[in-house]
C-alpha atoms as a PDB file:
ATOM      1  CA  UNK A   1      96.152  94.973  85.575  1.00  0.00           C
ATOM      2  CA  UNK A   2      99.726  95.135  84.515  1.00  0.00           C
ATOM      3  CA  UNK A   3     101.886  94.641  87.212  1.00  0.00           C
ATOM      4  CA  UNK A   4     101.497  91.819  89.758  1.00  0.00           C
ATOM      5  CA  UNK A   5     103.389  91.116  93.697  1.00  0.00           C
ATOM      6  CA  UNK A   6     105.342  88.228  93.559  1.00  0.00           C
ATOM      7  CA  UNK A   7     104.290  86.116  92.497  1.00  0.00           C
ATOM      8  CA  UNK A   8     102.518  88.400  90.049  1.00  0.00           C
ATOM      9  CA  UNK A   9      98.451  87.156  90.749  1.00  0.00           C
ATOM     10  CA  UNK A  10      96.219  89.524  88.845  1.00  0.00           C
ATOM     11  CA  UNK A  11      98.909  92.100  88.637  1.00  0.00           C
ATOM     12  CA  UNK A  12     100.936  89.663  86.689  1.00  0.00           C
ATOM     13  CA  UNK A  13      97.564  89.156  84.361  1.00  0.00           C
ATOM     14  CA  UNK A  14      97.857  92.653  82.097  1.00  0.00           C
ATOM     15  CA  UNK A  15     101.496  92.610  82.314  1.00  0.00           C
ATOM     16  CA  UNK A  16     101.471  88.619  80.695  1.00  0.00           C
ATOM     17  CA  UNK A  17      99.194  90.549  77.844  1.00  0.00           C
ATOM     18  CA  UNK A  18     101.632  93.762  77.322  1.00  0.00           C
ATOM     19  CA  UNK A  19     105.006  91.395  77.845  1.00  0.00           C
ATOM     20  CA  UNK A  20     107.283  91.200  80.724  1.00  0.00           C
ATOM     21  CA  UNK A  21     110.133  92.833  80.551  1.00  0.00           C
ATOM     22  CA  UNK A  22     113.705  90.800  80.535  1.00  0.00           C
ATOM     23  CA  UNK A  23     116.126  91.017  83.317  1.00  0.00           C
ATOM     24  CA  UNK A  24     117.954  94.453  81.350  1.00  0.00           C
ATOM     25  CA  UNK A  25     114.905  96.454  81.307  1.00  0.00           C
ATOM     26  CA  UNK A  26     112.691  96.688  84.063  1.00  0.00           C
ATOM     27  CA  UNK A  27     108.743  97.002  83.447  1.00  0.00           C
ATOM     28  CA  UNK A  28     107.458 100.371  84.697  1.00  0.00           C
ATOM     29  CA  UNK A  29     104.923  99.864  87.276  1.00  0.00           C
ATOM     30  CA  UNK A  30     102.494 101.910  89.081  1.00  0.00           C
ATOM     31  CA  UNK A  31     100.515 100.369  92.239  1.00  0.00           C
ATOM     32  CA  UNK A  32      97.818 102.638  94.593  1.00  0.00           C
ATOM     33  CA  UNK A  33      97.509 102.216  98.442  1.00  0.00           C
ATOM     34  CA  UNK A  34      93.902 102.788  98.284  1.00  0.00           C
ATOM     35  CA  UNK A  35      92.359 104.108 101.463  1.00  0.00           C
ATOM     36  CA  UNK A  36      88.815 104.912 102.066  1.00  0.00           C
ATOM     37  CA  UNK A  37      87.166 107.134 105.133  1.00  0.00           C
ATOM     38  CA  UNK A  38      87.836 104.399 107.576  1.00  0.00           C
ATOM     39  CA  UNK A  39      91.651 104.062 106.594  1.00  0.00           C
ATOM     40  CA  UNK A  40      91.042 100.674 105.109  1.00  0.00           C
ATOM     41  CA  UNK A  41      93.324  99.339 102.884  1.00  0.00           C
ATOM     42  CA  UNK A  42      91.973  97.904  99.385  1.00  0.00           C
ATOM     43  CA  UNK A  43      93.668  94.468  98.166  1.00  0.00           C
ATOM     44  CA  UNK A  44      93.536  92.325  95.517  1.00  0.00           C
ATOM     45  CA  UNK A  45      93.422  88.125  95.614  1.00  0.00           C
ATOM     46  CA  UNK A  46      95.154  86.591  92.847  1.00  0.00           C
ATOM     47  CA  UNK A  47      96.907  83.261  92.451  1.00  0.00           C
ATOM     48  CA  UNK A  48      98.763  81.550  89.435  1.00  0.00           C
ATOM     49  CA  UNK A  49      96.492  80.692  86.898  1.00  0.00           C
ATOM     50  CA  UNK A  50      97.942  77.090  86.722  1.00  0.00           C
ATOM     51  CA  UNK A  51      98.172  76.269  90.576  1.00  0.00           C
ATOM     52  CA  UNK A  52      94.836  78.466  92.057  1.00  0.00           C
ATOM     53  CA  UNK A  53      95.827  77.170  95.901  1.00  0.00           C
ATOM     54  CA  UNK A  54      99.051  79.351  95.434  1.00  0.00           C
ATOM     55  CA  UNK A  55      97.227  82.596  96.827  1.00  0.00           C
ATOM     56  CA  UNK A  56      98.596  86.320  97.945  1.00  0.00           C
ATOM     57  CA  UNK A  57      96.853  89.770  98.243  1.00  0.00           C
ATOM     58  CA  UNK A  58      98.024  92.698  96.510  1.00  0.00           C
ATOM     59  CA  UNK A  59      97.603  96.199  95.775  1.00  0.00           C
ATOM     60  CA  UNK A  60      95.593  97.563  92.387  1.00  0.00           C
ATOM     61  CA  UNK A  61      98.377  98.988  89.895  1.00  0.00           C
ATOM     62  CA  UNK A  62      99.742  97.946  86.790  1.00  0.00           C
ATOM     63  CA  UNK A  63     102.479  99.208  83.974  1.00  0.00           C
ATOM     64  CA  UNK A  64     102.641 102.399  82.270  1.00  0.00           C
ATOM     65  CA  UNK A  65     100.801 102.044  78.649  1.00  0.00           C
ATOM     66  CA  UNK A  66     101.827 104.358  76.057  1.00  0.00           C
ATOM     67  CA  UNK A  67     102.869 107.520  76.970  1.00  0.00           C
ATOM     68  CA  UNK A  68     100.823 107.831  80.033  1.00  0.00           C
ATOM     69  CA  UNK A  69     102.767 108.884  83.700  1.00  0.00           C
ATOM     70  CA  UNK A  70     103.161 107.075  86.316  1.00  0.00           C
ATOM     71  CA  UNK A  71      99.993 108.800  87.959  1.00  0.00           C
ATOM     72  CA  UNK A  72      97.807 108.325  85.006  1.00  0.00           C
ATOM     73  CA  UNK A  73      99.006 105.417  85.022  1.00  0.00           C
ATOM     74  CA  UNK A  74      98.060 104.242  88.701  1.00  0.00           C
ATOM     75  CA  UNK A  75      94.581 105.790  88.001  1.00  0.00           C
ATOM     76  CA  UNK A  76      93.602 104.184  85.007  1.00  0.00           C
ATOM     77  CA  UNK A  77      94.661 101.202  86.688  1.00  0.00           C
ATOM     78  CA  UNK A  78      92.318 101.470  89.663  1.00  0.00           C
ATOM     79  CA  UNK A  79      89.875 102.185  87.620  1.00  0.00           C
ATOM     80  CA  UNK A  80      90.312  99.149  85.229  1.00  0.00           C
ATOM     81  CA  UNK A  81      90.676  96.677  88.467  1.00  0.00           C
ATOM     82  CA  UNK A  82      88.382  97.998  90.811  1.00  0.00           C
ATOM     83  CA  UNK A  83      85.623 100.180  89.014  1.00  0.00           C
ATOM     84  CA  UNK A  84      86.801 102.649  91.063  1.00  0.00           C
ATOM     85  CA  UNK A  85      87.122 106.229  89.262  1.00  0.00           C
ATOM     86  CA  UNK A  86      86.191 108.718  92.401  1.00  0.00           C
ATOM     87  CA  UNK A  87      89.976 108.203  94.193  1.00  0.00           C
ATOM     88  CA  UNK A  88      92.172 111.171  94.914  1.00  0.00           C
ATOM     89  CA  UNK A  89      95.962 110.483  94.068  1.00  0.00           C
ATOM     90  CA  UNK A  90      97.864 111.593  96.650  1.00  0.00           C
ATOM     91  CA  UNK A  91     101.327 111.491  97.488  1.00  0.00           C
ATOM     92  CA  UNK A  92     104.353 108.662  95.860  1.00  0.00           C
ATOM     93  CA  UNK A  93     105.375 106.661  99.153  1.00  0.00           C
ATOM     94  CA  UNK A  94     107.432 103.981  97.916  1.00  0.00           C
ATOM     95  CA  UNK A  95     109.535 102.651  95.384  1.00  0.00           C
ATOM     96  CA  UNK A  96     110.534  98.950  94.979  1.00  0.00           C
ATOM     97  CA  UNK A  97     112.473  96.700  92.551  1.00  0.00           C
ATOM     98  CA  UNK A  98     110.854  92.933  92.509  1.00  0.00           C
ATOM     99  CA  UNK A  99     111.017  89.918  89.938  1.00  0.00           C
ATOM    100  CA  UNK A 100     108.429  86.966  89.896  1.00  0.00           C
ATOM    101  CA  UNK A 101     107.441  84.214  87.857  1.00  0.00           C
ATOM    102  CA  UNK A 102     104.001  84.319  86.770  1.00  0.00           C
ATOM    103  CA  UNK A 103     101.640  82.592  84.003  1.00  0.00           C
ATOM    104  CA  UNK A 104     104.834  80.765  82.488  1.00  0.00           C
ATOM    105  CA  UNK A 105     107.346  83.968  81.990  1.00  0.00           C
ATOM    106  CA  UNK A 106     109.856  86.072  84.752  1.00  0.00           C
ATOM    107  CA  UNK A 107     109.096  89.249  85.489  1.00  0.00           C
ATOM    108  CA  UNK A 108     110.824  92.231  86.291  1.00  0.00           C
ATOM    109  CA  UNK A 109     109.389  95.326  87.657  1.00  0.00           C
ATOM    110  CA  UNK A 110     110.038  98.581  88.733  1.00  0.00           C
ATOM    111  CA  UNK A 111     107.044  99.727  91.040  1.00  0.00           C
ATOM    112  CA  UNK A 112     105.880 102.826  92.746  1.00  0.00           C
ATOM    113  CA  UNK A 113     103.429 102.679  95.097  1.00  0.00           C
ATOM    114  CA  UNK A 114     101.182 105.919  95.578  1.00  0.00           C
ATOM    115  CA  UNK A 115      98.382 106.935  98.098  1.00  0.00           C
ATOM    116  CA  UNK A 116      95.346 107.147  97.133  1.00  0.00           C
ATOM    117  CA  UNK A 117      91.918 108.034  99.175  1.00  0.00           C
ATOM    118  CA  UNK A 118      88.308 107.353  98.107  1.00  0.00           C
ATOM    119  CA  UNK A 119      84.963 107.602  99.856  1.00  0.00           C
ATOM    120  CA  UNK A 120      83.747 104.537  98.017  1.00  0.00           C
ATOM    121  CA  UNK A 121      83.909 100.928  98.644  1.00  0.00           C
ATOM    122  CA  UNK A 122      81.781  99.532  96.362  1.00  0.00           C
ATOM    123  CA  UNK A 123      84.404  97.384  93.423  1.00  0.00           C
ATOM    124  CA  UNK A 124      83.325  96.684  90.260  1.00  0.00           C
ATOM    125  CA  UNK A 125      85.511  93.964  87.977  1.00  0.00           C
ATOM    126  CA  UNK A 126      84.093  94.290  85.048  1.00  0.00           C
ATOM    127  CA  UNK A 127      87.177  96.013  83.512  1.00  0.00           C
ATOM    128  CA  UNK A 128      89.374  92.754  84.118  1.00  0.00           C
ATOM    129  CA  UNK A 129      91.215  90.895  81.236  1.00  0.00           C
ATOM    130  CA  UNK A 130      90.654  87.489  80.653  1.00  0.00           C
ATOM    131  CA  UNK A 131      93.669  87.104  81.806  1.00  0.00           C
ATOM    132  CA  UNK A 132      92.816  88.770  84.963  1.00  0.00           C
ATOM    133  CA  UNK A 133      89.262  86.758  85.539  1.00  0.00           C
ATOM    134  CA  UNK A 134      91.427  83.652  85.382  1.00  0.00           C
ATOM    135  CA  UNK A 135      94.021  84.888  88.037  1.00  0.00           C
ATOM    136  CA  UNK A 136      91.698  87.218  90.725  1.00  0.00           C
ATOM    137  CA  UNK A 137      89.335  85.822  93.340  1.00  0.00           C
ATOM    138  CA  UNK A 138      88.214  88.889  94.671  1.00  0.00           C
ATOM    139  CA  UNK A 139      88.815  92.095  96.663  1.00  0.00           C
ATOM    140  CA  UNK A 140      88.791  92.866 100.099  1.00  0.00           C
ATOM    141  CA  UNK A 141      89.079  96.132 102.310  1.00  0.00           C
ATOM    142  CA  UNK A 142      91.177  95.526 105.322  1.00  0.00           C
ATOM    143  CA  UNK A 143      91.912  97.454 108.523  1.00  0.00           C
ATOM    144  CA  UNK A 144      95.832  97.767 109.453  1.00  0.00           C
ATOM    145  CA  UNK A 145      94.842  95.244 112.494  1.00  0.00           C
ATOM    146  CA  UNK A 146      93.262  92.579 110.106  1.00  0.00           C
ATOM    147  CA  UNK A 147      96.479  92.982 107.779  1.00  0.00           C
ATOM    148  CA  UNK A 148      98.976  92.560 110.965  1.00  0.00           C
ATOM    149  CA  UNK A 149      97.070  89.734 112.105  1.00  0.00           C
ATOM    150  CA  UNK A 150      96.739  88.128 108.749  1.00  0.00           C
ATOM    151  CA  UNK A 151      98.968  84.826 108.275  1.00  0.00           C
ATOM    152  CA  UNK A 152      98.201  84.862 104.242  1.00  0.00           C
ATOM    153  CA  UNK A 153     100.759  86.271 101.949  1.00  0.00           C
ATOM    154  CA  UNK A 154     100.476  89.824 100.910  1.00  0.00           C
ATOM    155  CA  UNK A 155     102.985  91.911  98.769  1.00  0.00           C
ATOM    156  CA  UNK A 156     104.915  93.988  99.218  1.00  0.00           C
ATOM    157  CA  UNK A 157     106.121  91.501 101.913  1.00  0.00           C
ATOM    158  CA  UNK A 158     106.097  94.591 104.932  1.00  0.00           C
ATOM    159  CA  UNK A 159     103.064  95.791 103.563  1.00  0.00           C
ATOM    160  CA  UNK A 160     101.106  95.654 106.872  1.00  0.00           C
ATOM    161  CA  UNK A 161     104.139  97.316 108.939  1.00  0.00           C
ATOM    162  CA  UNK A 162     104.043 100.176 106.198  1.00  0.00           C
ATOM    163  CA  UNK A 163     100.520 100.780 106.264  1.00  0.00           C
ATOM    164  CA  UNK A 164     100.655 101.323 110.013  1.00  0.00           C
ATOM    165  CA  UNK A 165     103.797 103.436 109.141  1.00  0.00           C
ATOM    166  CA  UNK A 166     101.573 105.435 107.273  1.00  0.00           C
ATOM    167  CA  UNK A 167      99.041 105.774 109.216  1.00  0.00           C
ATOM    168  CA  UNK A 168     100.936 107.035 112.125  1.00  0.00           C
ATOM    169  CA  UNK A 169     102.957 109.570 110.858  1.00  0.00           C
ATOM    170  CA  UNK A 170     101.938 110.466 107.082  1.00  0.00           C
ATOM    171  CA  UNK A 171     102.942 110.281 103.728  1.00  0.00           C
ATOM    172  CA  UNK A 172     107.052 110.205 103.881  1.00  0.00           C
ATOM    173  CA  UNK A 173     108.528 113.832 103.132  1.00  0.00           C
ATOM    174  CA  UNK A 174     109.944 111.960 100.047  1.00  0.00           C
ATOM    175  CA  UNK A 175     109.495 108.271  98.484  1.00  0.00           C
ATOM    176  CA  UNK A 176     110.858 105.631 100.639  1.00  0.00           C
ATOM    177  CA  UNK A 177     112.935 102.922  98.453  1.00  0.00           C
ATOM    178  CA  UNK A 178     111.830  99.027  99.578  1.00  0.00           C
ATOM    179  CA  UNK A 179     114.200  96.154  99.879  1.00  0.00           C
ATOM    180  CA  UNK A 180     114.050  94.354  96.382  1.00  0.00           C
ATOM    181  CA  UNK A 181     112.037  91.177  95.839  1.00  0.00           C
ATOM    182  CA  UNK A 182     112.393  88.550  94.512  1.00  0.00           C
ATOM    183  CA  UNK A 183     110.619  85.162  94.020  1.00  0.00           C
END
């Protein structure tokens, strides 16, 4: 799972295995706003490995292996994280820089976040690193009125005021660039 939300959870789990990237280079990052038939919202739980009461939610997505683009990319990582392989990539929506400490190293990221759709809810985490097992307590499906209400920390920070975003009015006509993180 390559990428992680500051502080990087799971996502920070494949990217501790690949190598972060130092402040100079950004690591290239691709998350999925996974939606299924009832416009639910599929999120990660992660924590740091060393302090498991330090908790957030995140999106699935992780960074760009090989030469593989950012859509492959954002699929394979689905798949890999969730089990889930029947998703429909739809549209970029948003672009953000962020930086996070996570397992004992900084990260830097450069993320794009893409829509995704799927008809199944059903998760599988079989396809989790060690890394991963040791940093992700689960996944959840939430409605845009759970995430609003929701007092626990979820990344990106606006997440729950973009999702209704999106589900009012669309996909953007092009990418939407997020305020920079950092943590």
């Amino acid at each position: 799972m390559g990428s992680a939300e500051p502080p990087a959870g799971a996502a920070g789990a494949r990217a501790a295995e690949v190598g972060g990237a130092d402040q100079a280079t950004a690591r290239q990052v691709s998350r999925v706003v996974l939606l299924d038939s009832q416009d639910r919202i599929l999120l990660l739980h992660g924590f740091e490995p060393d302090r498991p009461t330090e908790t957030w939610w995140f999106t699935p997505g992780g960074g760009l292996e090989g030469t593989e683009t950012r859509a492959q990319a954002a699929l394979r990582e689905l798949a890999e994280e969730t089990g889930i392989t029947e998703a429909t990539l739809g549209p970029l929506l948003w672009k953000r820089r962020c930086a996070f400490p996570f397992d004992g190293r900084r990260w830097e990221q450069d993320e794009w976040y893409y829509l995704a759709r799927t008809d199944r809810t059903a998760t599988d985490t079989a396809g989790h690193t060690d890394l991963e097992r040791r940093s992700v307590s689960g996944l959840k499906w939430w409605t845009s009125e759970e995430l609003s209400a929701s007092h626990e920390t979820v990344y990106p920070t606006r997440l729950a005021e973009l999702l209704r975003t999106l589900l009012d009015e669309g996909p953007p006509s092009a990418p939407v660039l997020l305020e920079t993180e950092r943590v």
